[in-house]
N, C-alpha and C. Protein backbone atom coordinates (compact mmCIF):
# COMPACT_ATOMS: atom_id res chain seq x y z
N UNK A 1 15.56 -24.38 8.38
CA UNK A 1 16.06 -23.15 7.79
C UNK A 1 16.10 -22.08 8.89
N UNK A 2 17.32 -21.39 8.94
CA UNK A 2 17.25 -20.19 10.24
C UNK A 2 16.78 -19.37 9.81
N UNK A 3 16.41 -18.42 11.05
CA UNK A 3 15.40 -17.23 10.50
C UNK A 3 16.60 -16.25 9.48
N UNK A 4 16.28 -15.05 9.31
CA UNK A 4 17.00 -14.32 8.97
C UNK A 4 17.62 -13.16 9.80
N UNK A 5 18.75 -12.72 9.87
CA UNK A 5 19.09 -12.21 10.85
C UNK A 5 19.37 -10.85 10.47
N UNK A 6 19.56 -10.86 9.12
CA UNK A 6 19.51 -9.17 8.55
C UNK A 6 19.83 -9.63 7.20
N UNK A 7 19.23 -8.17 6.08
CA UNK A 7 18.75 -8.43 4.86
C UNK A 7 19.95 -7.50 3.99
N UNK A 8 19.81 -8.17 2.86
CA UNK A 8 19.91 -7.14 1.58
C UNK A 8 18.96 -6.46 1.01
N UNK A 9 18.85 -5.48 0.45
CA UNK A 9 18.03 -4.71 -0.91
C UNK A 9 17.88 -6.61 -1.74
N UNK A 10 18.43 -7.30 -2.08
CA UNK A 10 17.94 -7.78 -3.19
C UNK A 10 17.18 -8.92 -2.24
N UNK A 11 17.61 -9.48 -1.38
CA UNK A 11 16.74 -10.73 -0.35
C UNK A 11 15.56 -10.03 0.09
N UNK A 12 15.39 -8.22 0.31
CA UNK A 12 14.31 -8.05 1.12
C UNK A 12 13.53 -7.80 -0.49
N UNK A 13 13.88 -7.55 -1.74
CA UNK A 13 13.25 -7.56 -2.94
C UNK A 13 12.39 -9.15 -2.83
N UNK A 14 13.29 -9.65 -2.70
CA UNK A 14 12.87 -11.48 -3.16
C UNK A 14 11.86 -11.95 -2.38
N UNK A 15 12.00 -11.22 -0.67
CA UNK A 15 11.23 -11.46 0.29
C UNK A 15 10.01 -11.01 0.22
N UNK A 16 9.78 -9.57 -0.12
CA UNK A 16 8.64 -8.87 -0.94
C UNK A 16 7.74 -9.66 -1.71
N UNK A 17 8.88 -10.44 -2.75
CA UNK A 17 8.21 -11.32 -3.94
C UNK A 17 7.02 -12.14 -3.33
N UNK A 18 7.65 -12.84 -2.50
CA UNK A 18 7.32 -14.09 -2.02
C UNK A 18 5.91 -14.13 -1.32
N UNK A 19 5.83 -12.54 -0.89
CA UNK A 19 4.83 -12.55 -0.20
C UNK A 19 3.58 -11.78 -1.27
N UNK A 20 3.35 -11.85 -1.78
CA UNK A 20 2.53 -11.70 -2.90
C UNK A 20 1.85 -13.01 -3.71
N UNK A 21 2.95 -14.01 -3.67
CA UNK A 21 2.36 -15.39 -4.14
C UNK A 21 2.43 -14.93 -5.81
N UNK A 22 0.78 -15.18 -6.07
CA UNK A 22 0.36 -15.53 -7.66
C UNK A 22 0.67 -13.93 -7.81
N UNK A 23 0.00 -12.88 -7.49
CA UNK A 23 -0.81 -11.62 -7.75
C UNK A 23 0.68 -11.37 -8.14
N UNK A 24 1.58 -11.29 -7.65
CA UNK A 24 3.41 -10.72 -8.76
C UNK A 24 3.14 -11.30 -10.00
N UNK A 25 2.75 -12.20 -10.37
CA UNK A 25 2.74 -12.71 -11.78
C UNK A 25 1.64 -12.01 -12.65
N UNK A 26 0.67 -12.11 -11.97
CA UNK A 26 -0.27 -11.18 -12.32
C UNK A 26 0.14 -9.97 -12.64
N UNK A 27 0.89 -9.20 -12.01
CA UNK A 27 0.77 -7.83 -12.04
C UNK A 27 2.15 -7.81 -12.97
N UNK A 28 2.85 -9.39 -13.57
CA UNK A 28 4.26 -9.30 -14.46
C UNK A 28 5.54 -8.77 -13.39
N UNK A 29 5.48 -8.28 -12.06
CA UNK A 29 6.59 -8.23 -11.23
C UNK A 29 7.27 -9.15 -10.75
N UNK A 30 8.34 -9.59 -11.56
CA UNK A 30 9.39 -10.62 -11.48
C UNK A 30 11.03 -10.06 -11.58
N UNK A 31 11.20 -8.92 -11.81
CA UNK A 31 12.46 -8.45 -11.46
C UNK A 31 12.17 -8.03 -10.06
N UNK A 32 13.18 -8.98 -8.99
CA UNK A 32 13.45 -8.77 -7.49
C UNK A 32 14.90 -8.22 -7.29
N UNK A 33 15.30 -7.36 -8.45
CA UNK A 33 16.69 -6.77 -8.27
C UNK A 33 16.12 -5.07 -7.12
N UNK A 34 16.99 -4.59 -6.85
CA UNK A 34 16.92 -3.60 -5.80
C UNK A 34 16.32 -2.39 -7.00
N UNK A 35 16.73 -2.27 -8.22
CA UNK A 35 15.88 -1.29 -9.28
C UNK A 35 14.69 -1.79 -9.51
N UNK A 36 14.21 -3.01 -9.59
CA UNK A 36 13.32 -3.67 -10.63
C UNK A 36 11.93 -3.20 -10.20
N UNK A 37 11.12 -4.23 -10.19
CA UNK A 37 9.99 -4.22 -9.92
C UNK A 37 9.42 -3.42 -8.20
N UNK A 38 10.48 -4.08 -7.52
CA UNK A 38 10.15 -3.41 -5.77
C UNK A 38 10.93 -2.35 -5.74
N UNK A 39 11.44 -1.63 -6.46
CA UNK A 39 11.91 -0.30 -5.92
C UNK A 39 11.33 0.43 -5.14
N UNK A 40 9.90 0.86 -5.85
CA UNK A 40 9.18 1.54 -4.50
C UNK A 40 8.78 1.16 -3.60
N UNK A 41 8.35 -0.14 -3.59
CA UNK A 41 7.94 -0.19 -2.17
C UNK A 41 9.10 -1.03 -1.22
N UNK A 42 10.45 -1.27 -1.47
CA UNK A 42 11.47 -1.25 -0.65
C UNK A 42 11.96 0.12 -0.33
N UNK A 43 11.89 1.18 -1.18
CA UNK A 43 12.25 2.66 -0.40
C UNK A 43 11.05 2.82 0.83
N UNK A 44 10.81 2.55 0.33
CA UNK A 44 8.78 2.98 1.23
C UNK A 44 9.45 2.05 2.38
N UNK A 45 9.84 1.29 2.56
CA UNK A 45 9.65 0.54 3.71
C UNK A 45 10.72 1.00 4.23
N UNK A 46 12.15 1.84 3.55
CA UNK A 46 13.12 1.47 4.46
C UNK A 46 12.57 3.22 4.99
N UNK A 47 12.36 4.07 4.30
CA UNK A 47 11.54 6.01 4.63
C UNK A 47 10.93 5.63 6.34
N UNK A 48 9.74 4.18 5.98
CA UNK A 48 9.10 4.60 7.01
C UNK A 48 9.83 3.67 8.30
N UNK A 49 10.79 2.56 8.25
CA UNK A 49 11.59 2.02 9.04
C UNK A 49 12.33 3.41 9.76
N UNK A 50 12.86 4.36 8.79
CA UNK A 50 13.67 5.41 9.42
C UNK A 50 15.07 5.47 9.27
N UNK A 51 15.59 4.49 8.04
CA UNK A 51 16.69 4.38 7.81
C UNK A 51 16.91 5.05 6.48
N UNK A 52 17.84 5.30 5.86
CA UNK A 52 18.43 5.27 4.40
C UNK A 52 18.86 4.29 3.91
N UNK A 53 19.90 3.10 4.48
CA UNK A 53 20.43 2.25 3.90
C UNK A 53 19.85 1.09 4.71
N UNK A 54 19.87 -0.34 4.46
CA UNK A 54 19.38 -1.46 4.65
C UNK A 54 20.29 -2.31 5.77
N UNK A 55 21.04 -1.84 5.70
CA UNK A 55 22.18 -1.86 6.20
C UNK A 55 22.25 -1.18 8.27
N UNK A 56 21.40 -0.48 8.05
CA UNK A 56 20.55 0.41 8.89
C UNK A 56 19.46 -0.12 9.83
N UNK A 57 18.77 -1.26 9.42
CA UNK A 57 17.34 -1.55 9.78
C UNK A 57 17.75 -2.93 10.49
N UNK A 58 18.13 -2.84 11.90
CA UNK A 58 18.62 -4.01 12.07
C UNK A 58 17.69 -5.05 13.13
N UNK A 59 16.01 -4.22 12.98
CA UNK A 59 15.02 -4.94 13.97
C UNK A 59 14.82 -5.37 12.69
N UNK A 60 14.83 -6.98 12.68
CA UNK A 60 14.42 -8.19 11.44
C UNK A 60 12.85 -8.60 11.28
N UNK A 61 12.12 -8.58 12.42
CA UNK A 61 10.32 -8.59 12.44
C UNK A 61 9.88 -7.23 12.12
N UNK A 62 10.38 -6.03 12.53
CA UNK A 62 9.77 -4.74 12.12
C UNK A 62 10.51 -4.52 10.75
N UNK A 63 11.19 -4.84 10.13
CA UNK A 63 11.42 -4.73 8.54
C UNK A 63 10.61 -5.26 7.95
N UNK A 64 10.73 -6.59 8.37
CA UNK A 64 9.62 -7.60 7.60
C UNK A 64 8.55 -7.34 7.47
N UNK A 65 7.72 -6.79 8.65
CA UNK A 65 6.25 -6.28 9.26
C UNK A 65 6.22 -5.39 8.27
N UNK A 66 7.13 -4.24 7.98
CA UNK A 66 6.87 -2.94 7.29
C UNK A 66 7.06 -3.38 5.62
N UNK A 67 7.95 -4.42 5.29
CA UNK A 67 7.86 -4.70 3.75
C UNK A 67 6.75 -5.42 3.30
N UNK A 68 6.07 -6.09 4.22
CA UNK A 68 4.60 -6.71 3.54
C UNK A 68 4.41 -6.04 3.67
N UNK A 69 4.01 -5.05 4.49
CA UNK A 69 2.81 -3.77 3.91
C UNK A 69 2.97 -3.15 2.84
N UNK A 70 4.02 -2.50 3.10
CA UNK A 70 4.18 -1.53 1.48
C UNK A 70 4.30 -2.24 0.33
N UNK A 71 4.82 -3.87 0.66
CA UNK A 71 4.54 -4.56 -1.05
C UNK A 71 3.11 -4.57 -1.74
N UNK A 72 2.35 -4.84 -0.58
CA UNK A 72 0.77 -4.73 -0.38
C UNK A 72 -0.12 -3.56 -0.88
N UNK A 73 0.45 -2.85 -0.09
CA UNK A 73 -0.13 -1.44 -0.44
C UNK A 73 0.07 -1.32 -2.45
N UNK A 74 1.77 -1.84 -2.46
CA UNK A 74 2.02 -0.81 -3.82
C UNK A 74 1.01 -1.99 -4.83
N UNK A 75 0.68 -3.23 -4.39
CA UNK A 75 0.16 -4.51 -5.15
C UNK A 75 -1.59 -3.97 -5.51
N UNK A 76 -1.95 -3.48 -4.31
CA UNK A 76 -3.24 -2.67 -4.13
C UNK A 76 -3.26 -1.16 -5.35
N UNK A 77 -2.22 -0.45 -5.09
CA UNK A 77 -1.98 0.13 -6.07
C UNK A 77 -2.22 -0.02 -7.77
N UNK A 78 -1.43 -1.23 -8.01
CA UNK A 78 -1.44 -1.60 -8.91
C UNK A 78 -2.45 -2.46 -9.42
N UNK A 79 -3.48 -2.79 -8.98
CA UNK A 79 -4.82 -3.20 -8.83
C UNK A 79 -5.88 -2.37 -9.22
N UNK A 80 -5.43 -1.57 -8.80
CA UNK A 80 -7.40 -0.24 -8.49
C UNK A 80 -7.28 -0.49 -9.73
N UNK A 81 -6.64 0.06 -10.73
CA UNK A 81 -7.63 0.50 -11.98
C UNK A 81 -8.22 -0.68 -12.60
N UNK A 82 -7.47 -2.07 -12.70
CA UNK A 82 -8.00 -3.12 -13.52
C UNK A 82 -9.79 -3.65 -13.35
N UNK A 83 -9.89 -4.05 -14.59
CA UNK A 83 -11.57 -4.26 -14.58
C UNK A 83 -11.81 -5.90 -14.81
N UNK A 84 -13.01 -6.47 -14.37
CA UNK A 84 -13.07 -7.90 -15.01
C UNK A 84 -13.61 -7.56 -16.24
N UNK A 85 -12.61 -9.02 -16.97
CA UNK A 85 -13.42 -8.83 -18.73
C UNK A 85 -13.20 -10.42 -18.83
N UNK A 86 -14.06 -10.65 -20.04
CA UNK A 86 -13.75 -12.02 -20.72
C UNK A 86 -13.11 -11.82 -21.60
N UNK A 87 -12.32 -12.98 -22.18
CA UNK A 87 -11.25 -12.74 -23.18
C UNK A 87 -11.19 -14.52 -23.26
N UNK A 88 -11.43 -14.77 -24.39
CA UNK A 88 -11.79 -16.13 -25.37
C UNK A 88 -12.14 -17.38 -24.67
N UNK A 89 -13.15 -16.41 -24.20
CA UNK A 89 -14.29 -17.68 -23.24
C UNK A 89 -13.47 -17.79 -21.29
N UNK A 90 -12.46 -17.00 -21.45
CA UNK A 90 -12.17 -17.49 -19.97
C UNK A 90 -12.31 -15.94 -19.51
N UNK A 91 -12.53 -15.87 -17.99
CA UNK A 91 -13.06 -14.43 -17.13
C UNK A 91 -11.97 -14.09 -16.57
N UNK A 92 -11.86 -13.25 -16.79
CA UNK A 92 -10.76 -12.36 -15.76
C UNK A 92 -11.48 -11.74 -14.63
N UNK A 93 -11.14 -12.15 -13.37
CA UNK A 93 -11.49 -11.63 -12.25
C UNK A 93 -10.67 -10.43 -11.68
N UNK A 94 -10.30 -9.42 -11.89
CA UNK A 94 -9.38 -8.54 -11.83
C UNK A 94 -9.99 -7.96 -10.21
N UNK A 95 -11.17 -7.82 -10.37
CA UNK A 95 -12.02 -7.66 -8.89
C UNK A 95 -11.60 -8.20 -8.04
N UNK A 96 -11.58 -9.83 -8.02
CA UNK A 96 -11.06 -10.37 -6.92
C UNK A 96 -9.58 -10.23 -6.26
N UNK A 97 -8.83 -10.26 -7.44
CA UNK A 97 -7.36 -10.12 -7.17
C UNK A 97 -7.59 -8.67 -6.24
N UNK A 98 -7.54 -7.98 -6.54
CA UNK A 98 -7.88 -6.32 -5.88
C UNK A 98 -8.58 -6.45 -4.45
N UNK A 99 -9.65 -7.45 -4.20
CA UNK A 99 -9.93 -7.69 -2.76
C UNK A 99 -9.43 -8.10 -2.01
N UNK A 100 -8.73 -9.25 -3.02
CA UNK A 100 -7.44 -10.15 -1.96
C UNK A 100 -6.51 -9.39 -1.38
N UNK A 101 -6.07 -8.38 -2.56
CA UNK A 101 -4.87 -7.52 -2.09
C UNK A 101 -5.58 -7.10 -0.99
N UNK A 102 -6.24 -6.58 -0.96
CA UNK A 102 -7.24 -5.61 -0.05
C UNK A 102 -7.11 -6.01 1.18
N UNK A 103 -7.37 -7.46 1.15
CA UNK A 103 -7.76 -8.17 2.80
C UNK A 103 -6.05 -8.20 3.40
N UNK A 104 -5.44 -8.70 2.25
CA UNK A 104 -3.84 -8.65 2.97
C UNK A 104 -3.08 -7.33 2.44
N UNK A 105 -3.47 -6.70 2.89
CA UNK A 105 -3.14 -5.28 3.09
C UNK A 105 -3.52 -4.78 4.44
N UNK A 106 -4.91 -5.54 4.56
CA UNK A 106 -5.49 -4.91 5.93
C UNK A 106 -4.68 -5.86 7.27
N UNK A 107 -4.31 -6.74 6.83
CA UNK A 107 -3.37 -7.93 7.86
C UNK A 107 -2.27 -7.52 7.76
N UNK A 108 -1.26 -6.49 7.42
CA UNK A 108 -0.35 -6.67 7.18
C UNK A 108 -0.21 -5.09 8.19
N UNK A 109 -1.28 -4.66 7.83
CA UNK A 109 -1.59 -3.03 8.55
C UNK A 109 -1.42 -3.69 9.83
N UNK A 110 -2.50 -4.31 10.33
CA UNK A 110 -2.39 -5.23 11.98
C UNK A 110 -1.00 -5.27 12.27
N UNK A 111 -0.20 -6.26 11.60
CA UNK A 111 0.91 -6.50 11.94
C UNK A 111 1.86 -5.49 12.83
N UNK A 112 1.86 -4.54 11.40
CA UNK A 112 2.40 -3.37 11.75
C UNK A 112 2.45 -2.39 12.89
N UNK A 113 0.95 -2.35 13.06
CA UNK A 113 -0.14 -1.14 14.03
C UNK A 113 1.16 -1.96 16.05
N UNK A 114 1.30 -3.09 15.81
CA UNK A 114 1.42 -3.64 17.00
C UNK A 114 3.03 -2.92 17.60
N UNK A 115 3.62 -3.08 16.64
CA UNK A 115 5.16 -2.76 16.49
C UNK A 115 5.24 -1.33 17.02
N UNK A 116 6.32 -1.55 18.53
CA UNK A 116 6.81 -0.74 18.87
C UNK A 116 7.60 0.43 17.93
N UNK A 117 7.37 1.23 18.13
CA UNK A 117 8.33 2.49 17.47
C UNK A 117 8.00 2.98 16.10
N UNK A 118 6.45 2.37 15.56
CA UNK A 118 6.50 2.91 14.50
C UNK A 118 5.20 4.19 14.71
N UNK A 119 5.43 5.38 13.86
CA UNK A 119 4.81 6.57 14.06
C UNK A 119 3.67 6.71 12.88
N UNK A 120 4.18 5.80 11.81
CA UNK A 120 3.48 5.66 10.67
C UNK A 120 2.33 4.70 10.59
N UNK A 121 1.31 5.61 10.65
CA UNK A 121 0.01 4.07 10.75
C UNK A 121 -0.34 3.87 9.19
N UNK A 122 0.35 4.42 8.31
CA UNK A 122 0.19 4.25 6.55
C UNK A 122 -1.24 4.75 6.30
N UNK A 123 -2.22 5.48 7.32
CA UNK A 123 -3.23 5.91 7.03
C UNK A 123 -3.09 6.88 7.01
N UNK A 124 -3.89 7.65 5.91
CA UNK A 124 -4.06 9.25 6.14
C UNK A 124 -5.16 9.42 6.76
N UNK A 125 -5.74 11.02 7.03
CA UNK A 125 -6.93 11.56 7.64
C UNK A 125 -7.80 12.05 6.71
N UNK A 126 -9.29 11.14 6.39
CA UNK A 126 -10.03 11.63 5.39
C UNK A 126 -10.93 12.26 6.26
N UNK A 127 -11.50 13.52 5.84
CA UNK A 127 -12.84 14.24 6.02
C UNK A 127 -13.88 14.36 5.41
N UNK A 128 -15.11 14.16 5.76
CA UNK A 128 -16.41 13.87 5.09
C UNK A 128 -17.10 15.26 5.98
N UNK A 129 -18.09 15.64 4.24
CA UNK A 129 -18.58 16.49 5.06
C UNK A 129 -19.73 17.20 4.29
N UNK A 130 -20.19 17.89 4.16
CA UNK A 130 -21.66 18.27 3.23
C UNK A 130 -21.05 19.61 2.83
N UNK A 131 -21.30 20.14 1.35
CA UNK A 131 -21.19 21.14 0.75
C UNK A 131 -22.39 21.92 0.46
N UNK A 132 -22.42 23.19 1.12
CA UNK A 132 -23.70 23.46 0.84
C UNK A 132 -23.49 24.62 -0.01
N UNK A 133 -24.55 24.69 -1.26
CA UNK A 133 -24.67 26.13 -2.11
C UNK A 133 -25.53 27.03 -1.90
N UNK A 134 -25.37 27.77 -1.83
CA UNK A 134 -26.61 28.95 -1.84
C UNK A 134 -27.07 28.96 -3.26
N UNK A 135 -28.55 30.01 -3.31
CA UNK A 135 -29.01 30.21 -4.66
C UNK A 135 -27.92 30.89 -5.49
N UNK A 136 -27.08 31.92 -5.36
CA UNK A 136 -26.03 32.66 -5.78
C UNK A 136 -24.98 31.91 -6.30
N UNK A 137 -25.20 31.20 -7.87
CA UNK A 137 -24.10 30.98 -8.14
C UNK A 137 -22.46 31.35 -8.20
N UNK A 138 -22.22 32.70 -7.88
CA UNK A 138 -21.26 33.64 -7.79
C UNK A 138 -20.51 33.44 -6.71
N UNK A 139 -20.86 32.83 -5.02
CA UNK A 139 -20.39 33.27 -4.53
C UNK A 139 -20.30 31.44 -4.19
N UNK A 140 -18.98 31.58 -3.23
CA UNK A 140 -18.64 29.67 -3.03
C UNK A 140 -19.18 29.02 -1.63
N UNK A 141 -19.23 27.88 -1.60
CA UNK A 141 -20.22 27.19 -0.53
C UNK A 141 -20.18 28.25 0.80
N UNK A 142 -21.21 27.58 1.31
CA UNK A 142 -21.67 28.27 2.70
C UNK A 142 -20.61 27.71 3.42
N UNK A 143 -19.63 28.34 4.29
CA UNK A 143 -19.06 27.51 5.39
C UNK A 143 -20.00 27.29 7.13
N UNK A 144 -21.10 27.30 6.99
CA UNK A 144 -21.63 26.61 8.26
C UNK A 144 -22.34 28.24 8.48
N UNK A 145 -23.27 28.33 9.53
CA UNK A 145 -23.80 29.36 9.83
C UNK A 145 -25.13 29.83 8.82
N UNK A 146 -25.39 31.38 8.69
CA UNK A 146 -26.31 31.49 7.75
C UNK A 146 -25.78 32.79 6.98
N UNK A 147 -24.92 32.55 6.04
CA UNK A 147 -24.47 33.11 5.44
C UNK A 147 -25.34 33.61 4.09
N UNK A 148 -26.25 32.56 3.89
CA UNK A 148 -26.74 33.16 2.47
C UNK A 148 -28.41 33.40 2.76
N UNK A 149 -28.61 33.77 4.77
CA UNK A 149 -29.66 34.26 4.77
C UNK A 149 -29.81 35.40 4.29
N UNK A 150 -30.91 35.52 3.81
CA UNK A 150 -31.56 36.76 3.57
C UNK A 150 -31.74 38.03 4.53
């Protein structure tokens, strides 16, 4: 089978599919039309490719690289909230599915991270940091220093 040499909206839908395996069934995403199920995360891929149309994106490993991720990501998405439950003696592992996504999400990030020309590392910038109150309920956290010395 030859590789592919450039895509449609509905082959890079199908291609999306494919790479998900079971967890599309799981999650009931089986329309691979260009509206259906991958809408968002085929826009997402073509936003952060840098194109508008598909038609546009004519590096075939950096499409590819960028549509597992965002299928991933949106699969991860669609994951967080579910919980494990039993339901007539058999377990739903909803946990696991959600880790799996997890791990190939984080492989798919790799992929990506390697690829020339992309600006988008799909990470944002989180900050951690301590909130401090004074006794004075009235007035809002300390920003650093000694503001609510005496």
């Amino acid at each position: 089978m030859p590789l592919p040499t450039s895509y449609t909206e509905d082959a890079l839908a199908r291609f999306m599919h494919r790479q998900l395996h079971g967890i599309a069934n799981e999650l009931g995403w089986h329309n691979t039309t260009p509206e259906g199920d991958y809408y968002d995360p085929l826009n997402a891929t073509l936003r952060v490719y840098g194109v508008s149309t598909i038609a546009a994106a004519t590096d075939v490993a950096k499409l590819e690289a960028l549509a597992v991720r965002e299928v991933w990501r949106a699969a991860v998405s669609a994951l967080t909230d579910r919980i494990d439950t039993t339901l007539s003696g058999q377990n739903l592992r909803e946990q696991q599915m959600l880790a799996n996504a997890e791990r190939q999400l984080l492989r798919a990030e790799a992929a990506v991270a390697i690829i020339p020309g992309i600006t988008d590392s799909g990470a944002g910038t989180v900050g951690v940091g301590k909130i401090v109150f004074g006794d004075d309920p009235y007035r809002g956290p300390a920003t650093g220093g000694d503001e609510y010395a005496s």
